[in-house]
C-alpha atoms as a PDB file:
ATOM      1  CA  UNK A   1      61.490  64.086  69.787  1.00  0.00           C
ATOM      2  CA  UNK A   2      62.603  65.039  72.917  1.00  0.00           C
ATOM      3  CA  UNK A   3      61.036  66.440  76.228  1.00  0.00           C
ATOM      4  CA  UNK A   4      61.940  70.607  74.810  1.00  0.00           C
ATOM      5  CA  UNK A   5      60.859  69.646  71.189  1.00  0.00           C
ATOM      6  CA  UNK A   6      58.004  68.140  72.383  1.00  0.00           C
ATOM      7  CA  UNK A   7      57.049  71.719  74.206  1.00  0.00           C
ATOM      8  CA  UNK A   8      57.965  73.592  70.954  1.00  0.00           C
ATOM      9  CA  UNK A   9      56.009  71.828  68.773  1.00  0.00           C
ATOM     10  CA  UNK A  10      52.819  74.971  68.391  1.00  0.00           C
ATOM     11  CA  UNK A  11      49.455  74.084  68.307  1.00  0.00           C
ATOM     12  CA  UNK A  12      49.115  75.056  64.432  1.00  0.00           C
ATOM     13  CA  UNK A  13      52.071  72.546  64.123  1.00  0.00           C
ATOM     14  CA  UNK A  14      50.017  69.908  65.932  1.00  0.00           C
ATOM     15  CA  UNK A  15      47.091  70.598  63.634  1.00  0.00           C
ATOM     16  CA  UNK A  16      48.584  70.901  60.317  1.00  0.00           C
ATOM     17  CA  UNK A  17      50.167  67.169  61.534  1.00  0.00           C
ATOM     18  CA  UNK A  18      46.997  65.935  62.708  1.00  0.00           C
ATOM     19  CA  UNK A  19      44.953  67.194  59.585  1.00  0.00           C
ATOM     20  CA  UNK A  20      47.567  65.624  57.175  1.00  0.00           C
ATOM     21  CA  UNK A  21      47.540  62.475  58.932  1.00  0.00           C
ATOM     22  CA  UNK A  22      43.800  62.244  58.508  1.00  0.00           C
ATOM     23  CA  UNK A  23      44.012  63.509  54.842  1.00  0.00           C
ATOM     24  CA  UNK A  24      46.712  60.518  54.383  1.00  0.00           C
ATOM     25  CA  UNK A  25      44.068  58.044  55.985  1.00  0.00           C
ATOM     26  CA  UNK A  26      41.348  59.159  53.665  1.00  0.00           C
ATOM     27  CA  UNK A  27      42.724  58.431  50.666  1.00  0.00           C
ATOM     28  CA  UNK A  28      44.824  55.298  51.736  1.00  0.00           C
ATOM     29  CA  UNK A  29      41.844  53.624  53.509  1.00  0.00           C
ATOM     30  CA  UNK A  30      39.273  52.956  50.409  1.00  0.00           C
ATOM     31  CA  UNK A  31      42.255  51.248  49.191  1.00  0.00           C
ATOM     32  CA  UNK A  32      42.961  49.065  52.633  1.00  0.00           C
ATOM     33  CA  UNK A  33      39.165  48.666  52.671  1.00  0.00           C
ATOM     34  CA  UNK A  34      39.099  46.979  49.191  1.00  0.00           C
ATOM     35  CA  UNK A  35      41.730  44.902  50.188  1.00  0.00           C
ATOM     36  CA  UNK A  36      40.250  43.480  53.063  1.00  0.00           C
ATOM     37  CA  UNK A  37      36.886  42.791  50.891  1.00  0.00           C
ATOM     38  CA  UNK A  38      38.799  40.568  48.450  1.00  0.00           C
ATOM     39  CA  UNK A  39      40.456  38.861  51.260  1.00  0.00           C
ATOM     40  CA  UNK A  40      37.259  38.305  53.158  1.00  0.00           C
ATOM     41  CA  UNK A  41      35.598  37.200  49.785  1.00  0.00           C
ATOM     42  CA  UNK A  42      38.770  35.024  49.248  1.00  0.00           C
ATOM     43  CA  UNK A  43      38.331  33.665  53.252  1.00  0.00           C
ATOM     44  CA  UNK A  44      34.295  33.258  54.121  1.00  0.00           C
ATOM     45  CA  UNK A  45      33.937  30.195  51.085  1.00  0.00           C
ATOM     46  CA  UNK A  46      36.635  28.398  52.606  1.00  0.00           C
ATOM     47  CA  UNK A  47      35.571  29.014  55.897  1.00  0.00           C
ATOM     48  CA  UNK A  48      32.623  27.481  55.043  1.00  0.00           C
ATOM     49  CA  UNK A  49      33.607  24.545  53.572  1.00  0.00           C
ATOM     50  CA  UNK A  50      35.678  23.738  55.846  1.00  0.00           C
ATOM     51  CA  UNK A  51      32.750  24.242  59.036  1.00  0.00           C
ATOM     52  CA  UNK A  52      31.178  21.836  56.407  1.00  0.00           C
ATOM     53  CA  UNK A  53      33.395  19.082  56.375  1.00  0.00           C
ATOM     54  CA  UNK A  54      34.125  19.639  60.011  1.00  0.00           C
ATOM     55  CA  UNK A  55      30.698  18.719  60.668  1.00  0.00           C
ATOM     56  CA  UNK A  56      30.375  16.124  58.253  1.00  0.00           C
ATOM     57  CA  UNK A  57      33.686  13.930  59.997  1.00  0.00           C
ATOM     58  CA  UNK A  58      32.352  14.555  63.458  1.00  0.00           C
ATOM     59  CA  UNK A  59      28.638  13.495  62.243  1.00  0.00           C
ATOM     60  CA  UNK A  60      30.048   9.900  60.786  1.00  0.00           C
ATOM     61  CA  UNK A  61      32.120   9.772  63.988  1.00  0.00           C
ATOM     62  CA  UNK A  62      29.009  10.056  65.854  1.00  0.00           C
ATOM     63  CA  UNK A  63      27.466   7.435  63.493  1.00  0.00           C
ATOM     64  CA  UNK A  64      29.985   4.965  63.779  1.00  0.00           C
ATOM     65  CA  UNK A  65      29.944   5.550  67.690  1.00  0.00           C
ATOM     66  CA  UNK A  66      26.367   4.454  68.071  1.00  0.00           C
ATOM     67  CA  UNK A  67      26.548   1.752  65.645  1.00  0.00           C
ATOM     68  CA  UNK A  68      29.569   0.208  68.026  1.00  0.00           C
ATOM     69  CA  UNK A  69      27.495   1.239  70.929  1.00  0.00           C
ATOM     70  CA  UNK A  70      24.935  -0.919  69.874  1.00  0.00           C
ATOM     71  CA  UNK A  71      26.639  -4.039  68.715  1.00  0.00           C
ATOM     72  CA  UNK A  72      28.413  -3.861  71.680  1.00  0.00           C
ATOM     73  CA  UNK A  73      24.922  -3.644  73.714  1.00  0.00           C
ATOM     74  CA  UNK A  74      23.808  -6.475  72.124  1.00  0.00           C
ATOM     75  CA  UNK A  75      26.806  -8.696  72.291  1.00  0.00           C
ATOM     76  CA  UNK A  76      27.317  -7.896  75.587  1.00  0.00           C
ATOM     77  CA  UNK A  77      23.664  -9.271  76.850  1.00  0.00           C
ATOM     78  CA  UNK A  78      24.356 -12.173  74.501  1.00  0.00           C
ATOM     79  CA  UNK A  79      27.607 -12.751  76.757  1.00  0.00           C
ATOM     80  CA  UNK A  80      25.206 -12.865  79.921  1.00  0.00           C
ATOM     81  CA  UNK A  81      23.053 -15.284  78.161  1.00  0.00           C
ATOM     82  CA  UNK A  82      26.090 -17.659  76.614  1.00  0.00           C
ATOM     83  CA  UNK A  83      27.647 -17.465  80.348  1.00  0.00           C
ATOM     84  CA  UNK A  84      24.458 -18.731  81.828  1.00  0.00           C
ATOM     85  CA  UNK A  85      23.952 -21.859  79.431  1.00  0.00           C
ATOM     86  CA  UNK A  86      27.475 -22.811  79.747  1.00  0.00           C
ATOM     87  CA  UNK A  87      27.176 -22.893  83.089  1.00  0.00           C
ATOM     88  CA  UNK A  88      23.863 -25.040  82.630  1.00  0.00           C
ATOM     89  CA  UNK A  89      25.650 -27.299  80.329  1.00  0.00           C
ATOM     90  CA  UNK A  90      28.569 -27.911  82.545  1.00  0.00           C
ATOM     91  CA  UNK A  91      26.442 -29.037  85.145  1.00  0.00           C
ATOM     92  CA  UNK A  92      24.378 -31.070  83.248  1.00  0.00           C
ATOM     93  CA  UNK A  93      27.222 -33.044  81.844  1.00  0.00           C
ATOM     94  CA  UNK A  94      26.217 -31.533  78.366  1.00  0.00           C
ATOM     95  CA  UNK A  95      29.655 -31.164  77.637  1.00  0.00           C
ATOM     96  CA  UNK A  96      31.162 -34.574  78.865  1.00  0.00           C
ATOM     97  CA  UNK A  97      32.317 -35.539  75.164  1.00  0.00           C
ATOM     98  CA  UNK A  98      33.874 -32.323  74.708  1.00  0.00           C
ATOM     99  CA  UNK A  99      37.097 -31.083  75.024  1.00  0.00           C
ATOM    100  CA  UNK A 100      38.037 -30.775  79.001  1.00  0.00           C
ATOM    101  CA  UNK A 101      40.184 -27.767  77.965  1.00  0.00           C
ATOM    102  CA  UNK A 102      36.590 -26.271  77.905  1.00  0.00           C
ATOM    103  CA  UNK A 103      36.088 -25.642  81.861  1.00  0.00           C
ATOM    104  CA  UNK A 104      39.326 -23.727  81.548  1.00  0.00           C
ATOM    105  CA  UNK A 105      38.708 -21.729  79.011  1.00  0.00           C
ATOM    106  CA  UNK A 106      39.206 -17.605  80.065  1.00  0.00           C
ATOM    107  CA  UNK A 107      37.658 -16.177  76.436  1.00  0.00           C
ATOM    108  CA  UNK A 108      34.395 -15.117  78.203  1.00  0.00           C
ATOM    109  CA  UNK A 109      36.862 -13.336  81.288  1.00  0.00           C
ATOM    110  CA  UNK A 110      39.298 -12.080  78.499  1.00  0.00           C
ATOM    111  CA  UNK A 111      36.394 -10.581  76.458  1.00  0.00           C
ATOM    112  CA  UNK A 112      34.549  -9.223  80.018  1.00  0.00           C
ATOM    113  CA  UNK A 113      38.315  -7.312  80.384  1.00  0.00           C
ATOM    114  CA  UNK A 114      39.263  -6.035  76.929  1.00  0.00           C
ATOM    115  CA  UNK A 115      35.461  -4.440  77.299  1.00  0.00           C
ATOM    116  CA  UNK A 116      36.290  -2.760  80.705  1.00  0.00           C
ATOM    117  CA  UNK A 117      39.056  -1.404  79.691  1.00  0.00           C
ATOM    118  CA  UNK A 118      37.764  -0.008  76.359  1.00  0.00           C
ATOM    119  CA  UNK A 119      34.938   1.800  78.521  1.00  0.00           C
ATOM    120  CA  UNK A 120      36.587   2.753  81.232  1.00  0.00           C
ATOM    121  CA  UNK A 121      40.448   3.468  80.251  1.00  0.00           C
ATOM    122  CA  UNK A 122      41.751   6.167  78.787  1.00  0.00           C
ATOM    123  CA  UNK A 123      43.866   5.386  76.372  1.00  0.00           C
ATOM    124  CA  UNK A 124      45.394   6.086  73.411  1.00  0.00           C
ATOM    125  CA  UNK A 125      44.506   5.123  69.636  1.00  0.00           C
ATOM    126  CA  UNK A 126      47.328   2.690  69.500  1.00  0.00           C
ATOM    127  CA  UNK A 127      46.600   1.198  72.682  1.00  0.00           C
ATOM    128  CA  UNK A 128      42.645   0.897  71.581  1.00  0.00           C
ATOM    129  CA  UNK A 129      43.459  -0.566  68.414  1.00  0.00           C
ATOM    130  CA  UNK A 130      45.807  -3.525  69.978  1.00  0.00           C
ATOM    131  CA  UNK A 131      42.565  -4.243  72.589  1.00  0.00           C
ATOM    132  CA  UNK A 132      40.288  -4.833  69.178  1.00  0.00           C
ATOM    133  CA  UNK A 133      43.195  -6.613  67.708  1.00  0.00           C
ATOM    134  CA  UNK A 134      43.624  -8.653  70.844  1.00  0.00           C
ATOM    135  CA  UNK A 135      39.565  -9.344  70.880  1.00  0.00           C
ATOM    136  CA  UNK A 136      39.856 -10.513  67.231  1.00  0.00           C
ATOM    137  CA  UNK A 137      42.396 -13.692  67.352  1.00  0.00           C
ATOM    138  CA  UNK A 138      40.420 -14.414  70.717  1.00  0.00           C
ATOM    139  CA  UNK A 139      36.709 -14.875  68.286  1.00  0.00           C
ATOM    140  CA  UNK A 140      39.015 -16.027  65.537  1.00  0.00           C
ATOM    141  CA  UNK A 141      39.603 -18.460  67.857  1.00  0.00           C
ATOM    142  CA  UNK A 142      36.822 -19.165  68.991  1.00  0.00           C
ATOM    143  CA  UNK A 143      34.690 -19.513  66.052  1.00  0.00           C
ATOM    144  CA  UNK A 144      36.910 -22.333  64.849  1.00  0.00           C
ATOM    145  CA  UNK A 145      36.496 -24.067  68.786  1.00  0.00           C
ATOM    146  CA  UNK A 146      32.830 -23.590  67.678  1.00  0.00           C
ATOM    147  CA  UNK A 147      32.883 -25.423  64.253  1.00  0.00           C
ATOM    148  CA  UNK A 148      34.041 -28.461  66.005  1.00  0.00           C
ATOM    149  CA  UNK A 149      31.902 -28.574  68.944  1.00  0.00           C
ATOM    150  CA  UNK A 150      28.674 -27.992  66.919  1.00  0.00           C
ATOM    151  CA  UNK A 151      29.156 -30.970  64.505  1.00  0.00           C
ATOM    152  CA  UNK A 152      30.313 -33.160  68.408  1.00  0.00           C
ATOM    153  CA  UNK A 153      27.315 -32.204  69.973  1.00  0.00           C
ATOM    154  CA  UNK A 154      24.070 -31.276  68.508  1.00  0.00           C
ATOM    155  CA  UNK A 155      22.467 -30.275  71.890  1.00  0.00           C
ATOM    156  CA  UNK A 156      24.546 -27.361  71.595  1.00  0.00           C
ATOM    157  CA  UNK A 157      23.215 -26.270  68.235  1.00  0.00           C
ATOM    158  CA  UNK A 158      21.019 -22.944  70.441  1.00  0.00           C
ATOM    159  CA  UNK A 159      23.986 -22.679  72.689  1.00  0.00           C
ATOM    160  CA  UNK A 160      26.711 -22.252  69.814  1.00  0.00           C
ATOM    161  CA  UNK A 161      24.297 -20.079  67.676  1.00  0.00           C
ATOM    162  CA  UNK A 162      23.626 -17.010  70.250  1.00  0.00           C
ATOM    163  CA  UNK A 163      27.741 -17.521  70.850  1.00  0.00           C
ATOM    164  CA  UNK A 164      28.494 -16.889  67.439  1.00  0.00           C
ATOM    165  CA  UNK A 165      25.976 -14.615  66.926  1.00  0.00           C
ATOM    166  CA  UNK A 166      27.780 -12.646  69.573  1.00  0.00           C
ATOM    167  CA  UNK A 167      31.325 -12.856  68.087  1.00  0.00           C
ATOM    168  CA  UNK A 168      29.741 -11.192  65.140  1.00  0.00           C
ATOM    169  CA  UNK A 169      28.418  -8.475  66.949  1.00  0.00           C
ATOM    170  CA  UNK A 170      31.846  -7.865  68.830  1.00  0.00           C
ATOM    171  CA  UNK A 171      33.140  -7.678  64.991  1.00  0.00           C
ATOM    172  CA  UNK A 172      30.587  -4.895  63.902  1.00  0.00           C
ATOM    173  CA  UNK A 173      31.533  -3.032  67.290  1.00  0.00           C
ATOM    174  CA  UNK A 174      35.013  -3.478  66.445  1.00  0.00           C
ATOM    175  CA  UNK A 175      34.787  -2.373  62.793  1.00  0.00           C
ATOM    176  CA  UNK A 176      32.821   0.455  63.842  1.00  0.00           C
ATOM    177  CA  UNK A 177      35.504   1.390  66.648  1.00  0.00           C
ATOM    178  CA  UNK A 178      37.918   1.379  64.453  1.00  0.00           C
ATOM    179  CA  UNK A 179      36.557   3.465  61.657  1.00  0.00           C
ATOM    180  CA  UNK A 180      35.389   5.706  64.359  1.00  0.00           C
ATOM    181  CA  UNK A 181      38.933   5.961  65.489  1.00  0.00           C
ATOM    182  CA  UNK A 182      39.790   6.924  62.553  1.00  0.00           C
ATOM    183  CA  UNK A 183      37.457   9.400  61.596  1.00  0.00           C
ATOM    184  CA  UNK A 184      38.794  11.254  65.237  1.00  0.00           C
ATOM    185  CA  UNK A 185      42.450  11.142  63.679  1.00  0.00           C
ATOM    186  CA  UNK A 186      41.243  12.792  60.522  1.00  0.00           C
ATOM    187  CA  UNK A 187      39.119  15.594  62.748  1.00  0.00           C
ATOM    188  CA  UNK A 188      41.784  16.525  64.515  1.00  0.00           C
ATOM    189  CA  UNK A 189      43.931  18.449  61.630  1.00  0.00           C
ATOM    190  CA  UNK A 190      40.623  19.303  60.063  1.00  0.00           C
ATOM    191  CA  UNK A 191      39.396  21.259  63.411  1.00  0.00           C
ATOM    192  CA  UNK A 192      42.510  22.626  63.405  1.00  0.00           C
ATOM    193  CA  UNK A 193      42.569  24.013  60.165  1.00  0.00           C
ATOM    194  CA  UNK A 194      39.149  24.914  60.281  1.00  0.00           C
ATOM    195  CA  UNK A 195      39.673  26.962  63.774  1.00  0.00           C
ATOM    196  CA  UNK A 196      42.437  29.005  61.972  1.00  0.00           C
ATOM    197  CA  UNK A 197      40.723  29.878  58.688  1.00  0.00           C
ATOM    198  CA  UNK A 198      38.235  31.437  61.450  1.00  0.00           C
ATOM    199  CA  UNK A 199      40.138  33.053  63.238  1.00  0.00           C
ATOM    200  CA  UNK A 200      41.703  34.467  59.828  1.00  0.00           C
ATOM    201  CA  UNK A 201      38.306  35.549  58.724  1.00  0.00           C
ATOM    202  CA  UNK A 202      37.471  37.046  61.789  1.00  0.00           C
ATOM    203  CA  UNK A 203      40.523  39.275  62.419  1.00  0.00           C
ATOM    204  CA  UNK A 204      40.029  40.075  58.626  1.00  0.00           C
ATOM    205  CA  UNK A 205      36.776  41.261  59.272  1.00  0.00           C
ATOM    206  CA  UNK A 206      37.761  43.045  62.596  1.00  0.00           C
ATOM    207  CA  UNK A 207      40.008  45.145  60.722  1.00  0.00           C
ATOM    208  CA  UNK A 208      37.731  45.943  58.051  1.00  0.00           C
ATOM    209  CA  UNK A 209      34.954  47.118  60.781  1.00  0.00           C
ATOM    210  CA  UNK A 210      37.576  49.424  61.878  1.00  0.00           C
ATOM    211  CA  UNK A 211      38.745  50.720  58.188  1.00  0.00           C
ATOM    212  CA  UNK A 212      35.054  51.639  57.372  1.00  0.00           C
ATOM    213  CA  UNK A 213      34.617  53.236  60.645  1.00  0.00           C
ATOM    214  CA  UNK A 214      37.865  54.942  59.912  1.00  0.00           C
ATOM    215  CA  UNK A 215      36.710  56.355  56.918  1.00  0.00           C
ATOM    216  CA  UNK A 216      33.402  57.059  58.605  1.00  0.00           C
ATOM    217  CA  UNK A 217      35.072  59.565  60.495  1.00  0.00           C
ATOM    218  CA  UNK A 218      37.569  60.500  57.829  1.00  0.00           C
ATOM    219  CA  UNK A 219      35.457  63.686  56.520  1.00  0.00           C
ATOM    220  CA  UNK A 220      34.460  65.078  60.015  1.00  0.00           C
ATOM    221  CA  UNK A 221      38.113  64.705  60.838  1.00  0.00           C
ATOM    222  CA  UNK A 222      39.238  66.707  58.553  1.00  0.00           C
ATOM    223  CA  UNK A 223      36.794  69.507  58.593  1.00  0.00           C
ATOM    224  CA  UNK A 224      38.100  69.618  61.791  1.00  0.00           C
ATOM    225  CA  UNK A 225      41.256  70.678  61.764  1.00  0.00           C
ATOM    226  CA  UNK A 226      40.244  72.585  58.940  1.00  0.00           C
ATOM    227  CA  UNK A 227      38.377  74.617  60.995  1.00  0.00           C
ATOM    228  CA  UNK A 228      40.678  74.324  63.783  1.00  0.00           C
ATOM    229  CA  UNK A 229      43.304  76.341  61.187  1.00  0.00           C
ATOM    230  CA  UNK A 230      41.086  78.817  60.008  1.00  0.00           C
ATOM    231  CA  UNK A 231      39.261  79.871  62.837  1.00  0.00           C
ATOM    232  CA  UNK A 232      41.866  78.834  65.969  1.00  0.00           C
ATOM    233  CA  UNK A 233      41.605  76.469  69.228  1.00  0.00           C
ATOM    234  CA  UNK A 234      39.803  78.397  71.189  1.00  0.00           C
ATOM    235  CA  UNK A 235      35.667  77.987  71.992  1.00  0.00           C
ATOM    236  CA  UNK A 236      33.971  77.901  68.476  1.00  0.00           C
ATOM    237  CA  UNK A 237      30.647  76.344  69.953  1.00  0.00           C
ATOM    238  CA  UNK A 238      28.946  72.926  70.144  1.00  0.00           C
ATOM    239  CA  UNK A 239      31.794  69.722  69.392  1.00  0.00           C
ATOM    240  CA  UNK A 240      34.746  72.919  69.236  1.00  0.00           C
ATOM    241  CA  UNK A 241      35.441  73.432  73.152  1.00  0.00           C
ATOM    242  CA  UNK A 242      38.588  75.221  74.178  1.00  0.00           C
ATOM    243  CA  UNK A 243      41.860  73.132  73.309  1.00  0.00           C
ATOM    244  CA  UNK A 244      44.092  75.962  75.317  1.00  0.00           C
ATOM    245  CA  UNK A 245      42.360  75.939  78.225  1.00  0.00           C
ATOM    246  CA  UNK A 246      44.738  73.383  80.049  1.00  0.00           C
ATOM    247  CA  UNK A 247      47.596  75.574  78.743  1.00  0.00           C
ATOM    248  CA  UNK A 248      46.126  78.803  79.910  1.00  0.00           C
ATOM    249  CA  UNK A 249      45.587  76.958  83.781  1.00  0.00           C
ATOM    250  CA  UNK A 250      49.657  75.713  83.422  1.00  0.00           C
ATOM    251  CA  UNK A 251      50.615  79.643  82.003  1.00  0.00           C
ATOM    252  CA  UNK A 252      49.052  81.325  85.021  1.00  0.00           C
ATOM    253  CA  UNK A 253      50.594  78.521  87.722  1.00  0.00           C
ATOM    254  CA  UNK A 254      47.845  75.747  88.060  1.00  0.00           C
ATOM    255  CA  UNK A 255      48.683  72.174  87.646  1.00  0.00           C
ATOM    256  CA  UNK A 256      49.051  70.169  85.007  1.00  0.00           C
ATOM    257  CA  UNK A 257      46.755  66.709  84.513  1.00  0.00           C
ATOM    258  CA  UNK A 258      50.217  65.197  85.204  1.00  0.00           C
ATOM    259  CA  UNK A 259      51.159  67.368  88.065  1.00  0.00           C
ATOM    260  CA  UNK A 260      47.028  66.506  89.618  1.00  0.00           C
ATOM    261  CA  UNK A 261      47.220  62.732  89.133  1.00  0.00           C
ATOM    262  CA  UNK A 262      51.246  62.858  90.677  1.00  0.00           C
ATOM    263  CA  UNK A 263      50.015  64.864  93.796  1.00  0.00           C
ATOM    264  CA  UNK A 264      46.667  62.361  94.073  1.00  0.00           C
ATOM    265  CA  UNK A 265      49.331  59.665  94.044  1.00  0.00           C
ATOM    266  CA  UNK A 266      51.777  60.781  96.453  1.00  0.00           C
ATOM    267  CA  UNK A 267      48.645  61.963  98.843  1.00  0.00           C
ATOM    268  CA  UNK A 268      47.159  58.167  98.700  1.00  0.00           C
ATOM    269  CA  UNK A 269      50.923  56.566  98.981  1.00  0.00           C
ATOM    270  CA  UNK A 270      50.811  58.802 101.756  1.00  0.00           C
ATOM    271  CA  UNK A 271      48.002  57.983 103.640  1.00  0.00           C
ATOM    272  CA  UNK A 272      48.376  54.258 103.126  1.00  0.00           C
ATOM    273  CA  UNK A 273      51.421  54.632 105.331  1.00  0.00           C
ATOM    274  CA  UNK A 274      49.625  56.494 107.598  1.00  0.00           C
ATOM    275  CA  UNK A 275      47.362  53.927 108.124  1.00  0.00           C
END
């Protein structure tokens, strides 16, 4: 429709339009609202579930996070404490009969390292999961270096013990890390999933607010325009002001709203430059 059409178009035109429109949306909208019921009813149980079992993966992560956190605690003061008696060993010539290979052995600086980097890098899962597979062949290693030297030496019996003891603990702490990595992999598609289903059910709901509302309104709408028919636009008391008012201002040579907020706008564009 075109600016002239537009200017045509009477206000009993305008009504009749308006009041058909709202008679459409009154019967279409119990329908629409029905709709959006079944699909809420369909959406708010799956929602749930899956808020459920979003919680659930991100509780075992949490689980298997503290149970490496403290394995790794406790292997990690055992480290101190290995470190220390070596040392004490070495001096003492505890070790004389064992392999010299020993004084050069980097496991303890190795282990010290893979740890930093776990805590302190940020890395990827791949990259994490070649640290704990790194860590493992090292106290694979180890434990069989340990086998030996225990049946060599039986002053080392304590030392050997709390060393072994600790390679066990890096092997809980690794288990754990690696389930817990897991368990992240799986959230991710699940909080994904789960994010959409509620943003689903909340636009779903959004629109179903707005239906009822709709409909709300539906009845006063339409006595409206109703009314507006039958008894005309002009002042029919409280909630029916004037509609022609504006029209009457334009007839006898006032402005428009359009021609006000154009002359406001040229008057400010005006002054700006002024200034």
């Amino acid at each position: 429709m075109n600016t002239d059409e537009l200017l045509g178009v009477t206000p009993e035109e305008m009504a009749r339009s308006l009041l058909a429109r709202r008679q459409l949306l009154k019967q279409q909208l119990p329908t629409v609202i029905r709709t959006l019921e079944a699909e809420e009813q369909n959406l708010a149980p799956k929602a749930k579930k899956a808020l459920e079992m979003n919680k659930n993966i991100n509780s075992k992560v949490s689980e298997l996070k503290e149970e490496r956190n403290q394995a790794q605690r406790k292997a990690n003061e055992l480290l101190k404490i290995v470190k220390k008696s070596r040392e004490k060993l070495v001096q003492s010539d505890g070790m004389i009969n064992l392999d010299p290979s020993w004084k050069k052995e980097k496991m303890f600086e190795e282990i010290e390292e893979i740890e930093k980097k776990i805590e302190t890098s940020a890395l990827d899962h791949k990259a994490e999961r070649k640290l704990l597979d790194k860590r493992k062949k090292l106290i694979d290693e180890n434990d069989k270096w340990l086998k030996q030297r225990r049946d060599l030496n039986p002053e080392m019996v304590t030392y050997i013990d709390a060393r072994r003891e600790m390679n066990e603990l890096y092997r809980i702490a690794d288990k754990s890390h690696r389930k817990m990595l897991d368990g992240v992999e799986k959230a991710q598609p699940q909080h994904e999933k789960q994010q959409k289903i509620r943003d689903d059910l909340r636009e779903i709901r959004r629109q179903l607010d707005r239906a009822r509302e709709l409909l709300s309104q539906s009845d006063r709408a339409v006595e409206y325009w109703e009314r507006r028919l039958n008894k005309g636009f002009g002042e029919l008391g409280e909630g029916f002001k004037d509609l022609l008012s504006a029209q009457r201002k334009v007839a006898e040579g006032g402005d428009s709203s359009f021609a006000k907020k154009r002359k406001g706008k040229i008057s400010t564009n005006k002054k700006e430059e002024e200034e």
